[in-house]
Protein backbone atom coordinates (compact mmCIF):
# COMPACT_ATOMS: atom_id res chain seq x y z
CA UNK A 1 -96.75 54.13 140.98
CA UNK A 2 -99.54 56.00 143.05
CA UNK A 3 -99.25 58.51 145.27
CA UNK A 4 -102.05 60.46 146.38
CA UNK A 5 -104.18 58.88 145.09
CA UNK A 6 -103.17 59.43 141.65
CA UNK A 7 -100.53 57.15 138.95
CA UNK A 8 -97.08 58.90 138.70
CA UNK A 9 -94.05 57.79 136.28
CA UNK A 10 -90.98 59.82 135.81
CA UNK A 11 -92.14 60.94 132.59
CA UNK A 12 -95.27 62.91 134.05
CA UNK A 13 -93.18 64.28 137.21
CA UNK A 14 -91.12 66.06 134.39
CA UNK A 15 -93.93 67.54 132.47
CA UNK A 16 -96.54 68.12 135.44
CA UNK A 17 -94.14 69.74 138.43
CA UNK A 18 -92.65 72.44 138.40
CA UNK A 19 -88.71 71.12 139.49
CA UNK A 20 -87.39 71.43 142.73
CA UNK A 21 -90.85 72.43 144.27
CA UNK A 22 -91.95 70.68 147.59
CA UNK A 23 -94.46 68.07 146.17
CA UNK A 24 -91.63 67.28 143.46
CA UNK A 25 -89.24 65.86 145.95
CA UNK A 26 -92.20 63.79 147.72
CA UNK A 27 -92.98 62.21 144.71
CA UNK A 28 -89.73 61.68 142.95
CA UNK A 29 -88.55 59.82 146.83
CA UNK A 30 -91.52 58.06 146.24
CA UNK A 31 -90.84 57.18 142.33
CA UNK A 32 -87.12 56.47 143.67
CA UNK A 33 -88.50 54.18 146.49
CA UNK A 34 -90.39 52.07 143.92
CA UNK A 35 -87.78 51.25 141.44
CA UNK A 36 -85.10 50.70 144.31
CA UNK A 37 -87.20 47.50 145.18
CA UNK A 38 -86.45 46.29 142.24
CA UNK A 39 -83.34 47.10 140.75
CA UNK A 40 -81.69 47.10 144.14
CA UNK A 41 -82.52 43.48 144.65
CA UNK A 42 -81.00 42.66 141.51
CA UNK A 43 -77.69 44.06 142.18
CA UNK A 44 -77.44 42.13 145.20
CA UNK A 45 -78.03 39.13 143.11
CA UNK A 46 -75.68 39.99 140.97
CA UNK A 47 -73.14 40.72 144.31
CA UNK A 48 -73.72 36.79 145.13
CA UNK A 49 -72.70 35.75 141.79
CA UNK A 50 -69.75 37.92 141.94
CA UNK A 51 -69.17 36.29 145.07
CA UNK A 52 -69.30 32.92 143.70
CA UNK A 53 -67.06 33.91 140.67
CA UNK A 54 -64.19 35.45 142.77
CA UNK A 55 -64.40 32.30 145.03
CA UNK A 56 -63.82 30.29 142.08
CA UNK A 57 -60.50 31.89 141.13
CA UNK A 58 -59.36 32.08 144.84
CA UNK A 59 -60.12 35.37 145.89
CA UNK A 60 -61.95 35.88 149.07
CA UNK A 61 -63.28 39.25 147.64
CA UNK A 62 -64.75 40.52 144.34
CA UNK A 63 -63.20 44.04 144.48
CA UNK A 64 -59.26 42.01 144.79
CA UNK A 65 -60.65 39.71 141.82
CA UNK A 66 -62.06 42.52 139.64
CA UNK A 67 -58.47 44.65 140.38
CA UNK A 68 -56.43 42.04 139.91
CA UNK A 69 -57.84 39.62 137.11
CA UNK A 70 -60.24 41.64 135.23
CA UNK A 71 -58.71 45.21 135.02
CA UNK A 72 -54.82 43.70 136.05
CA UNK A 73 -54.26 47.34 137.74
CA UNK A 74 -50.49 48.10 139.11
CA UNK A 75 -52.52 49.40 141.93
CA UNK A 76 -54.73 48.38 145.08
CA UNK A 77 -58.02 49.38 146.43
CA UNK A 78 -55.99 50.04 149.53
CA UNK A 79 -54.01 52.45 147.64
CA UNK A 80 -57.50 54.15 146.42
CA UNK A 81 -58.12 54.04 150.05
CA UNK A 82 -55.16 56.17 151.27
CA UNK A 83 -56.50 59.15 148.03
CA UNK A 84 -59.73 59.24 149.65
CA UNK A 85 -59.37 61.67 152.22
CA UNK A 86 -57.93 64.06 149.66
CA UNK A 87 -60.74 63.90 147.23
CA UNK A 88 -62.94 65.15 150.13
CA UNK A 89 -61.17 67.90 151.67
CA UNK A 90 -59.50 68.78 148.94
CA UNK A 91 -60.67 68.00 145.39
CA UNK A 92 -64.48 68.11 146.30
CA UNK A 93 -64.14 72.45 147.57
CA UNK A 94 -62.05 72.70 144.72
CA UNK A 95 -65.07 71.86 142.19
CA UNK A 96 -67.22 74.08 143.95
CA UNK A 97 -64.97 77.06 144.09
CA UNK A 98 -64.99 76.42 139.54
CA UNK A 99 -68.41 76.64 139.63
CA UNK A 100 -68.78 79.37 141.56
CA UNK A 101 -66.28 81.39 140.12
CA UNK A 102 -66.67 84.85 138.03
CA UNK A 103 -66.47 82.19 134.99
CA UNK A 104 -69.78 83.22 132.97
CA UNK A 105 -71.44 79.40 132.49
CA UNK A 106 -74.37 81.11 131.30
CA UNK A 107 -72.46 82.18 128.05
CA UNK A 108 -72.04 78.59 127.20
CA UNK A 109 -75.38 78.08 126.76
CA UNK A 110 -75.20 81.08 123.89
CA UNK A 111 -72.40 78.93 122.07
CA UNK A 112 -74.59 78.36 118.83
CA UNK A 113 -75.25 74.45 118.29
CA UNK A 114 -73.10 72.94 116.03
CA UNK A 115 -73.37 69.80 113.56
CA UNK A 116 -70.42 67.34 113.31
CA UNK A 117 -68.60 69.04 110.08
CA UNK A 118 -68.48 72.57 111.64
CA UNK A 119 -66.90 71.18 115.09
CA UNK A 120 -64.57 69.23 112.80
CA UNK A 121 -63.59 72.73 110.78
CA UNK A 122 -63.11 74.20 113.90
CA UNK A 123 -60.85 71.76 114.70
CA UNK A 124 -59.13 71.02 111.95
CA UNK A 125 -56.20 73.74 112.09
CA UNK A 126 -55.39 73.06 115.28
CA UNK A 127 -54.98 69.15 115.01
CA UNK A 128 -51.83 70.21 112.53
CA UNK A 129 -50.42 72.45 114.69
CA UNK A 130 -50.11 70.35 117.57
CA UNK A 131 -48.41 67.42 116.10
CA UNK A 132 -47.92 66.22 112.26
CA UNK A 133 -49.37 63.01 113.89
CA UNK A 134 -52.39 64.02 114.90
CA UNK A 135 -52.76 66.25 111.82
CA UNK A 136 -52.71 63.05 110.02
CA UNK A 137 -54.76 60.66 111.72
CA UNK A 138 -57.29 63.65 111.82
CA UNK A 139 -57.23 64.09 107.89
CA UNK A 140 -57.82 60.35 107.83
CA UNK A 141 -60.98 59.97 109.74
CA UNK A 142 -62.31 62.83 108.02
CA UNK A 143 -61.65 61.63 104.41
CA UNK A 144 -62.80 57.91 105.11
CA UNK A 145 -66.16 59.05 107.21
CA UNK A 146 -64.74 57.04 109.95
CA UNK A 147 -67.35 58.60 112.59
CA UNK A 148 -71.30 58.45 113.22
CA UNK A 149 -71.77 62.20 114.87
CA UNK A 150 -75.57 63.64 115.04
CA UNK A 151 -78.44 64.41 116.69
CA UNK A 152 -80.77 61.55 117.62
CA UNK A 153 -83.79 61.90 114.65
CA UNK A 154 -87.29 62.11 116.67
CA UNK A 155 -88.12 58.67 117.58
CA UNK A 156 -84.44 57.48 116.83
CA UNK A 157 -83.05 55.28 119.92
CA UNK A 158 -79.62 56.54 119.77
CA UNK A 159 -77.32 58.14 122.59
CA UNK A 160 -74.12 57.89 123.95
CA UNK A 161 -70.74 57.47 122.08
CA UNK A 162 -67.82 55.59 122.51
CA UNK A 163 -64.70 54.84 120.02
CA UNK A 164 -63.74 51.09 118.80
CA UNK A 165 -61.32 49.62 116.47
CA UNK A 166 -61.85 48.23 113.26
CA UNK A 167 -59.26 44.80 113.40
CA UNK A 168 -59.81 43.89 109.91
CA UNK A 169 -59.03 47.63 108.69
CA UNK A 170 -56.53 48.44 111.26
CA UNK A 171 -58.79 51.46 111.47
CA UNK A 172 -60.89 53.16 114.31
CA UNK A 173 -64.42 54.55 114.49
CA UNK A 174 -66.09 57.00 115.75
CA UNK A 175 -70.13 57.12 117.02
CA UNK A 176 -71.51 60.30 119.49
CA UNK A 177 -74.65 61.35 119.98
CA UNK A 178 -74.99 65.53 120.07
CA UNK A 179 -77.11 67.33 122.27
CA UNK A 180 -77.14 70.76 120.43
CA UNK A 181 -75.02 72.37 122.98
CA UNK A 182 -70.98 72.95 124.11
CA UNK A 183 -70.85 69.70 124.99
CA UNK A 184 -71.35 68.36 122.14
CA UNK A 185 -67.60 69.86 121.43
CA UNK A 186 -65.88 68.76 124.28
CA UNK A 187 -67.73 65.32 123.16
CA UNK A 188 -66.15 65.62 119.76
CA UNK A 189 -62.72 66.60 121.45
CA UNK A 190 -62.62 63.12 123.49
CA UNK A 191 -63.56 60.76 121.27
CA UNK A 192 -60.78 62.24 118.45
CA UNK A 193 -58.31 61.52 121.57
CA UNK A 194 -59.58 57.73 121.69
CA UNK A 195 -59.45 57.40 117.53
CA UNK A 196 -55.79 59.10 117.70
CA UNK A 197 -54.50 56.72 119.45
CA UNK A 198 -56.02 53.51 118.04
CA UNK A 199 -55.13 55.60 114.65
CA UNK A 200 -50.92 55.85 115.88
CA UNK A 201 -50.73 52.53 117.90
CA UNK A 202 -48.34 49.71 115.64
CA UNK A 203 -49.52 46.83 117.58
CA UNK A 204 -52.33 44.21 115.44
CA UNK A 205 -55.28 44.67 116.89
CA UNK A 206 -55.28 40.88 118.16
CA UNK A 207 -52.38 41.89 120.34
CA UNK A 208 -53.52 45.08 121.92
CA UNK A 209 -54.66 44.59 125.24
CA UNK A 210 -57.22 47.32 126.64
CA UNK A 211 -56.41 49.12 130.15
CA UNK A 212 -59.23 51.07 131.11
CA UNK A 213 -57.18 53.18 133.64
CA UNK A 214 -54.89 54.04 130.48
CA UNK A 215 -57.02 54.05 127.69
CA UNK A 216 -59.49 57.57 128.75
CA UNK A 217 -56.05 59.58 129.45
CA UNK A 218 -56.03 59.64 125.39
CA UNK A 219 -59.13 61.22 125.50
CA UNK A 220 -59.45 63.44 128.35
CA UNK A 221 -55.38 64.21 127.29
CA UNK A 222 -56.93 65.18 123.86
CA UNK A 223 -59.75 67.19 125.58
CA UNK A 224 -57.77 69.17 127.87
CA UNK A 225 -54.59 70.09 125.75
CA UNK A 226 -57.38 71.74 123.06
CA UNK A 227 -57.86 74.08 125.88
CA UNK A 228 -54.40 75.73 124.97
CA UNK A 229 -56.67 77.07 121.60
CA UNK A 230 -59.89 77.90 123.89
CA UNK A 231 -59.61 81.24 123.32
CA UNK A 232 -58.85 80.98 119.64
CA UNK A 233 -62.04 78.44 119.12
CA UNK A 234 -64.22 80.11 120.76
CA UNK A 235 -64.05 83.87 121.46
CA UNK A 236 -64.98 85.60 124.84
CA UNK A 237 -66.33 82.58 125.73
CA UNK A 238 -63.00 80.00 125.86
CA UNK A 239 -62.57 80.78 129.47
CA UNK A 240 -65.79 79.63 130.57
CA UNK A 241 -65.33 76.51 127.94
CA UNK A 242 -61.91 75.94 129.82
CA UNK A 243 -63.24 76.08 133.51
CA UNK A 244 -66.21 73.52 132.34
CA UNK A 245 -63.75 71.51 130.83
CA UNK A 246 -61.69 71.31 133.99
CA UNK A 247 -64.96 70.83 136.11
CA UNK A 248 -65.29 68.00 134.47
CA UNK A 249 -61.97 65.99 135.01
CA UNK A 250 -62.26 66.97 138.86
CA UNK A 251 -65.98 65.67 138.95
CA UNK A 252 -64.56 62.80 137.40
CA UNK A 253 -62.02 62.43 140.27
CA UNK A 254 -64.83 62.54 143.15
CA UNK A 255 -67.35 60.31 141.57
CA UNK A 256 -64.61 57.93 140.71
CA UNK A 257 -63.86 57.81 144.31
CA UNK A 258 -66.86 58.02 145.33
CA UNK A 259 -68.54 54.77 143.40
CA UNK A 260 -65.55 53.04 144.42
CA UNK A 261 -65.76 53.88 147.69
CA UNK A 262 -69.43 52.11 147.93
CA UNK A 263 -68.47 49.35 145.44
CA UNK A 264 -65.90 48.28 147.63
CA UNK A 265 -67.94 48.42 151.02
CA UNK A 266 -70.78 46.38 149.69
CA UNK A 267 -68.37 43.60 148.09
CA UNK A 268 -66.87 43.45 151.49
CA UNK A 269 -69.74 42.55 153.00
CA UNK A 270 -72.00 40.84 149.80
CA UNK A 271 -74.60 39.55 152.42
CA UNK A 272 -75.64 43.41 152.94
CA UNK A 273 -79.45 44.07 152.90
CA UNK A 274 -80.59 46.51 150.64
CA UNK A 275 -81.70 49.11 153.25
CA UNK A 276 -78.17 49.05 154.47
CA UNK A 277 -77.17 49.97 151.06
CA UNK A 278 -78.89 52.98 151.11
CA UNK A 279 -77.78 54.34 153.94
CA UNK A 280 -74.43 53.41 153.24
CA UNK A 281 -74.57 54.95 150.02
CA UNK A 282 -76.24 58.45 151.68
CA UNK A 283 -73.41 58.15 154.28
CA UNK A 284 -70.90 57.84 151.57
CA UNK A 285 -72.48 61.00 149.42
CA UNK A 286 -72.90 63.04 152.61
CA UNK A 287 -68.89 62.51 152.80
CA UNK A 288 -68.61 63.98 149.17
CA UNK A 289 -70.10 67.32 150.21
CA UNK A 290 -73.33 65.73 149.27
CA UNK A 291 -73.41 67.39 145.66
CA UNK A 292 -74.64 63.99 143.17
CA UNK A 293 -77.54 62.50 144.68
CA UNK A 294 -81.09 63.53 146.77
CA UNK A 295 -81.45 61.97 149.68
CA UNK A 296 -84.91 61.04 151.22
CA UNK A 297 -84.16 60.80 155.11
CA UNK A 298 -81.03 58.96 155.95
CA UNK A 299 -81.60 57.06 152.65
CA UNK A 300 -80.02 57.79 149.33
CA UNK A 301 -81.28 55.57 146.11
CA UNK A 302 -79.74 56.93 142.94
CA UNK A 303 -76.60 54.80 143.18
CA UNK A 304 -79.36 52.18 141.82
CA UNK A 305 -79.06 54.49 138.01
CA UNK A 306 -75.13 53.87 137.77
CA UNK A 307 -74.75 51.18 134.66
CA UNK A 308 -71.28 50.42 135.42
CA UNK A 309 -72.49 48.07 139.16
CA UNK A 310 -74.10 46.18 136.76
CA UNK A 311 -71.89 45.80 133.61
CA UNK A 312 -68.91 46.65 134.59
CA UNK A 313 -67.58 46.35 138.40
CA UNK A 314 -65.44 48.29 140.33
CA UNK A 315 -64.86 50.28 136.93
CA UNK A 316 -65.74 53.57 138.06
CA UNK A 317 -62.70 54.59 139.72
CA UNK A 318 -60.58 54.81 136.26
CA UNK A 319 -62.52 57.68 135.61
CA UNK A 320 -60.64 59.53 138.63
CA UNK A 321 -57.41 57.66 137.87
CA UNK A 322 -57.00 58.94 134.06
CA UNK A 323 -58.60 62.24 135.01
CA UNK A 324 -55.48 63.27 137.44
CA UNK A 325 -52.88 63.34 134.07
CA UNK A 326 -54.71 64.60 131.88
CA UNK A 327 -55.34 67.88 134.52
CA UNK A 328 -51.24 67.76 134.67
CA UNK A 329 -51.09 67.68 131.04
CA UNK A 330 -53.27 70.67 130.86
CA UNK A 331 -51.20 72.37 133.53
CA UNK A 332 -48.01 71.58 132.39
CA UNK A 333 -48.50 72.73 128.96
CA UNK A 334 -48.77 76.17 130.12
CA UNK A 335 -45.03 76.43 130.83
CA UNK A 336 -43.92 73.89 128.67
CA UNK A 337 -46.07 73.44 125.47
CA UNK A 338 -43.57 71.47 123.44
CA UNK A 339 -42.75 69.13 125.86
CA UNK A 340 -46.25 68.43 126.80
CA UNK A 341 -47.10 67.39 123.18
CA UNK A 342 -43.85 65.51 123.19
CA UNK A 343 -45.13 63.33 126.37
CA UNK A 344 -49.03 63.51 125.23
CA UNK A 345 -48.03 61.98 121.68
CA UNK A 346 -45.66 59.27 123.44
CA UNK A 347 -48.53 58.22 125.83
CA UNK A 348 -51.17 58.31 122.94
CA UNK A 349 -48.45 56.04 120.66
CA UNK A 350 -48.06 53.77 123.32
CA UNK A 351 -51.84 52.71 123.20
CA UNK A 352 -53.31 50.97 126.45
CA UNK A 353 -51.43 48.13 126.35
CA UNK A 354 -49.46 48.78 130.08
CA UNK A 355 -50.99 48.95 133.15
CA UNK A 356 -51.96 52.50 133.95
CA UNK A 357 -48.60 53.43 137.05
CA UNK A 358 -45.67 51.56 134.27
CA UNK A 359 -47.34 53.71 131.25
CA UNK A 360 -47.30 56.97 133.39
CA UNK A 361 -43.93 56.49 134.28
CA UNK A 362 -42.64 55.92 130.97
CA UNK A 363 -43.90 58.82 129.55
CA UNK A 364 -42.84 61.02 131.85
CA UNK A 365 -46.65 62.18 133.35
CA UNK A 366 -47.77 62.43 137.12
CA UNK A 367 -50.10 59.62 138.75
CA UNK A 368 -52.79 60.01 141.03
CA UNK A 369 -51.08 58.06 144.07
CA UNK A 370 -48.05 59.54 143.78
CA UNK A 371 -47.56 61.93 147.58
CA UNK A 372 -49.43 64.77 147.62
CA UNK A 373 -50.57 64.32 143.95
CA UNK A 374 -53.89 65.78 145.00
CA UNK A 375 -52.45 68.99 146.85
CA UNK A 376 -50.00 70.00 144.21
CA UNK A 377 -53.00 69.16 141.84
CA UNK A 378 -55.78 71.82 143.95
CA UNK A 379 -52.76 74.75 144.02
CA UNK A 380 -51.75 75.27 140.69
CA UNK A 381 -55.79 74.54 139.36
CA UNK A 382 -55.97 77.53 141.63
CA UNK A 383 -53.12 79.54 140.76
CA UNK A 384 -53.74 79.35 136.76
CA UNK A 385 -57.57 79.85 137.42
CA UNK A 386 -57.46 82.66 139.60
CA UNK A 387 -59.44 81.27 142.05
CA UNK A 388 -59.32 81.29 146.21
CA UNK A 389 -56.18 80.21 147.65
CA UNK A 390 -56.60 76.76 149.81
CA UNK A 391 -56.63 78.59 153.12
CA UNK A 392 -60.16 80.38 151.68
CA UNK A 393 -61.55 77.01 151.20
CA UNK A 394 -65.08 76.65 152.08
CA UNK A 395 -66.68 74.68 155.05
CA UNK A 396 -68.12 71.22 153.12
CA UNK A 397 -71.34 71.60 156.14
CA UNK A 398 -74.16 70.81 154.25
CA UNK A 399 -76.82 73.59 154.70
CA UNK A 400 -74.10 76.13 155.86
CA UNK A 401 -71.19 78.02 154.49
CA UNK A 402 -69.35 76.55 150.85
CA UNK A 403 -70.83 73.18 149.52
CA UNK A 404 -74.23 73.65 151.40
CA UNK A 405 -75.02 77.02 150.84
CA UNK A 406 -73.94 76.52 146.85
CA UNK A 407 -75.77 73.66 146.21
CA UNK A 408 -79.32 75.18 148.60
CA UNK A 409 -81.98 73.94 146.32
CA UNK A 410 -79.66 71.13 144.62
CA UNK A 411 -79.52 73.19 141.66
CA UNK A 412 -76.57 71.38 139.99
CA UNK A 413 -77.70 67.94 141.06
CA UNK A 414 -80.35 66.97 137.99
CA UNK A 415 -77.05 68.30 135.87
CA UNK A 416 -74.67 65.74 137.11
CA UNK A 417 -76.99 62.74 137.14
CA UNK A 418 -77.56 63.06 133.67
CA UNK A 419 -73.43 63.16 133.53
CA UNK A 420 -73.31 60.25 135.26
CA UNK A 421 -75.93 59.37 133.13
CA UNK A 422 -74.47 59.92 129.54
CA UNK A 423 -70.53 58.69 131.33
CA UNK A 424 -72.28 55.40 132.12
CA UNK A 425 -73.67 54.46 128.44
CA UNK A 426 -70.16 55.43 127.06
CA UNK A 427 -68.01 53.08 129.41
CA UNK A 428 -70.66 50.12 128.93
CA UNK A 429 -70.63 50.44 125.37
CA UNK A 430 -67.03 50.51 126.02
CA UNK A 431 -66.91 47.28 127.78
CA UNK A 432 -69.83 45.07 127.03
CA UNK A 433 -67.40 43.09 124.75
CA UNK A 434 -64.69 42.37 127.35
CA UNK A 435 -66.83 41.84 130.42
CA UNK A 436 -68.94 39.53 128.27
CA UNK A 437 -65.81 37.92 127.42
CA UNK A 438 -64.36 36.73 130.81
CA UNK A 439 -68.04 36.03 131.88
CA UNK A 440 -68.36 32.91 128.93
CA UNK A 441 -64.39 31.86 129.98
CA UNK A 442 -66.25 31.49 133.29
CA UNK A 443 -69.05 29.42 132.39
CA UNK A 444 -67.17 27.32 130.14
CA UNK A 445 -64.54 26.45 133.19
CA UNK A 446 -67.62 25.62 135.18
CA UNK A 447 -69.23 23.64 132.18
CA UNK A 448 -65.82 21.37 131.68
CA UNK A 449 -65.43 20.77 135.65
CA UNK A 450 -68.67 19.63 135.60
């Protein structure tokens, strides 16, 4: 792309600009602009077939077809709807009150880097501790090398992770990419949650059947209840790996909402043009305390870098949806530890083979649309964290007081792109194999009516 007079790519704005400067925003718009064109106008292509394929199985919408027949949730959009509110005025000053806490981030960063084995020692007492179960299954994967866990090799094209099953073996497996930092152990954390559970669940394989709103409770579960050792892993610095840890599952919650929010809009009306979808989408953002995305006027382009409105539909929102337990395991095992486990270990057991409300009922764990989920959820976050109390909650005014004034200079935003980022190559990984899946059924019901 040119601009002034001179060829820009992404690549060069990142070596050539200093970030955040005045003449990095005009050409990153610009950049953003440019592939928007073209990316946008394949998602609405992709909108028209969706349109097409819902029609075929008698839905008048996409979003009631991908609910219904390709995730078979025990809940509506309509009952996403009625959270929505609450993520904004309640969840969204929430995450900005972690992050600017006393918690010391910047001690994270100090957190030496790590290679697979020594995350795995550090680990490796604890697993026993909390369950025989898990102690087990843990001893297992280690012994068989049932995980791929590195650094990408210069000019290796490697990244992500994600957890499968092995049928044949009855067996799971493990691949992650490492960055070289703390994430890298909350990465490890999750993905043992996801082998765990393939590692405990009876059922042959051929019978399991995959419910995305279930299946990342296992592994945010997993992440979250390691938090109860934080201070034992990790030293002066388990606090600050506890509050990122958190931060996470409640950034989870908004963008869930948030991407389901716009998902849901544009599906309603699949004829939208894509200038429309911008400003929807900056509307939508704005609503959110404006914290994800850059806007350029009343425009906003990056929900164009999402993978999941390509691959995977009306996804995002289990993110939110398996987030909210796996914060009330974490808070509920302060007070009662045993019992936590006892509930964790009959959730992880139980595999994802039951819609996501049935499962949480049966094991005894809060759901997200339950009343006032969200406002018991944003007290006692508070109350164990020490931070403000919900009448000190900040103004979400962009360019005032709270969310504004925190995020002057969009500081965190480059950070949570490459979240959203890293979150999408996971979950289309994930899913490749089961959206491919209903896609062939599809064309093969077209081929035989023809």
């Amino acid at each position: 792309m040119k601009a002034g007079g001179e060829d820009w790519t992404y690549e060069r704005l990142a070596q050539d600009l200093e970030p955040y400067s005045d003449q990095y925003y005009e050409i990153q718009n610009a950049l953003d602009r440019e592939r928007n064109k073209t990316v946008g106008e394949i998602y609405r292509q992709l909108v028209q077939v969706r349109r097409e394929i819902a029609g075929e199985c008698g839905y008048d919408n996409y979003a009631d077809y991908a609910y219904q027949s390709v995730y078979g949730r025990d809940f509506t959009k309509e009952d996403v709807e009625r959270i929505r509110a609450d993520v904004k005025e309640i969840i969204v000053p929430l995450i900005v009150d972690c992050w600017y806490s006393d918690v010391d981030y910047q001690a994270l960063y100090e957190l030496e880097p790590s290679d697979a084995e020594e995350i795995l020692d550090l680990m490796e007492p604890y697993m026993g501790r909390m369950s025989g179960e898990l102690g087990e299954a843990f001893s297992y994967m280690r012994r068989h090398g049932l995980y791929d866990m590195k650094q990408a090799e210069a000019g290796e094209n490697r990244s992500g992770g994600f957890t499968t099953d092995l049928p044949y073996y009855g067996d799971g497996f493990i691949f992650l990419t490492l960055e070289g930092d703390y994430d890298d152990y909350l990465g490890v954390f999750h993905e043992f949650g996801h082998f765990a559970s393939i590692f405990g669940d009876p059922a042959p394989s051929m019978f399991r059947y995959g419910y995305v709103d279930v299946s990342e409770i296992d592994s945010q579960g997993m992440q979250m209840l390691l938090m109860h050792y934080a201070d034992e892993m990790f030293g002066e610095v388990g606090r600050s790996v506890e509050m990122e840890a958190v931060s996470d599952l409640l950034d989870s919650i908004i963008t869930g909402a948030m991407m389901d929010e716009f998902e849901t809009a544009v599906y309603a009306d699949p004829d939208m043009p894509l200038d429309e979808m911008n400003r929807l989408f900056a509307a939508i953002a704005e609503d959110y305390g404006g914290l994800y995305f850059d806007y350029d006027g009343e425009n906003c382009y990056g929900w164009d870098m999402v993978p999941h409105i390509y691959h995977s539909p009306l996804y995002y929102i289990s993110y939110g949806t398996s987030a909210f337990p796996a914060l009330r395991l974490w808070i509920e095992s302060e007070t009662d530890w045993e019992g936590t486990l006892d509930r964790y270990m009959t959730l992880s057991a139980a595999g994802s083979s039951e819609p996501y409300r049935k499962t949480l009922r049966e094991c005894e764990i809060g759901d997200i649309f339950q009343t006032d989920a969200l406002l018991d959820l944003d007290r006692e976050i508070r109350e164990r964290l020490d931070l403000p109390g919900a009448e000190t909650k900040r103004e979400a005014e962009k360019g005032e007081t709270g969310i504004g004034a925190a995020l002057n200079g969009n500081e965190l935003k480059p950070v949570v792109r490459l979240f959203l980022g890293v979150a999408g190559a996971i979950a289309v990984l994930q899913l490749m194999v089961l959206c491919t899946g209903f896609v062939i059924i599809w064309l093969l019901v077209k081929e035989r009516e023809r």
